[in-house]
Protein backbone atom coordinates (compact mmCIF):
# COMPACT_ATOMS: atom_id res chain seq x y z
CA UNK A 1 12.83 -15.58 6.23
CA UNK A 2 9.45 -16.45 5.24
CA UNK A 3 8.06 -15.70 1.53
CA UNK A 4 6.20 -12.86 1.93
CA UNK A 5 9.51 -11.26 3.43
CA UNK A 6 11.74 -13.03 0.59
CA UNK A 7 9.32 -10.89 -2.44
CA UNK A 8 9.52 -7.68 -0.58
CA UNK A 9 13.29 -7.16 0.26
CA UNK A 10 14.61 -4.91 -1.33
CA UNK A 11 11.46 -2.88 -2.51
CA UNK A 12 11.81 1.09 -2.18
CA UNK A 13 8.99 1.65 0.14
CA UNK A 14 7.12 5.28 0.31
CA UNK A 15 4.45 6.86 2.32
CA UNK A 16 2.16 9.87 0.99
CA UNK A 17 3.98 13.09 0.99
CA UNK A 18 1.15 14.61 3.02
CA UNK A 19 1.09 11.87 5.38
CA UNK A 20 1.80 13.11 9.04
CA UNK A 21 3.88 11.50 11.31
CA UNK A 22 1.76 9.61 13.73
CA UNK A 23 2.02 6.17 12.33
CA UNK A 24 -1.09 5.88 11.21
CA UNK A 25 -0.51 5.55 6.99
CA UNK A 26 0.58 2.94 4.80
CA UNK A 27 3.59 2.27 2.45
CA UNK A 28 3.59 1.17 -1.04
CA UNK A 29 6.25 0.02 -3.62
CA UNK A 30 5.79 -1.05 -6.72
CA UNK A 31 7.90 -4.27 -8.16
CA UNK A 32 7.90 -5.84 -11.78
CA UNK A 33 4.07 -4.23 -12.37
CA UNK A 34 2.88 -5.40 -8.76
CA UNK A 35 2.07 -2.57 -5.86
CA UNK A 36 2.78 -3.96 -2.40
CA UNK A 37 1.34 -2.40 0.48
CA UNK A 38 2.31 -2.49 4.02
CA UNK A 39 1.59 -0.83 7.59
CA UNK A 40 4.33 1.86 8.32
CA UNK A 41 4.10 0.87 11.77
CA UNK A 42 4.63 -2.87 11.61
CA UNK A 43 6.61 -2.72 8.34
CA UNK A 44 7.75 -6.53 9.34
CA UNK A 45 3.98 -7.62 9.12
CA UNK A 46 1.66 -8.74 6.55
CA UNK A 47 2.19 -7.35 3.04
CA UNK A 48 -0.68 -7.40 0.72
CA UNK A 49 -0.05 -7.40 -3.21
CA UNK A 50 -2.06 -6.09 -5.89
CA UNK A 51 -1.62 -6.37 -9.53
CA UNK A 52 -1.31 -2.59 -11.19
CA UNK A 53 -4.65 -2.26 -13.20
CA UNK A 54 -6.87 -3.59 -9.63
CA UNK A 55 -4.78 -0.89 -7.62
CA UNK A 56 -5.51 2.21 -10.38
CA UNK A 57 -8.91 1.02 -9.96
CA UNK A 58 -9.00 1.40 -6.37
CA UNK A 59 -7.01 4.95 -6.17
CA UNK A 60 -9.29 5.95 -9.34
CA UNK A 61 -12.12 5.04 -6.49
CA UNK A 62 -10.71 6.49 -3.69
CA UNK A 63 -10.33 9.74 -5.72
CA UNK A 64 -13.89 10.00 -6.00
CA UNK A 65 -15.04 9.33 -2.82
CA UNK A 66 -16.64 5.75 -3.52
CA UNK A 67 -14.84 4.40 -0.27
CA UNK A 68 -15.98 7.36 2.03
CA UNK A 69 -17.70 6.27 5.51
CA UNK A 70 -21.08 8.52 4.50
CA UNK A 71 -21.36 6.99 1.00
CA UNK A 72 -21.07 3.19 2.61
């Protein structure tokens, strides 16, 4: 088991409740004031870890549009 996989068992992982079926959205579960955040379609892969204050700054900024294709 490698260590990514060893700090991530056991983590209740959730999607968006308006995410649609198609496999295209991520999961996230929060552990000990870390978010982790994985593909839901390769939820074996690569998990990426953020501490909580960097990932309310990027859903504050994904609120407001900062990430949006036309504003890039």
């Amino acid at each position: 088991m490698s260590l990514n996989n060893l700090k991530t068992s056991g983590l209740q992982w959730r999607k968006a409740r308006r995410s649609v079926n198609n496999g295209a959205c991520v999961e996230v579960a929060p552990s000990n004031g870390q978010i982790f955040v994985r593909d839901s379609k390769d939820q074996d892969g690569h998990v990426m870890e953020y501490t909580g204050p960097s990932w309310r700054a990027f859903i504050t900024s994904a609120k407001v549009g900062r990430f949006d294709l036309d504003r890039l």
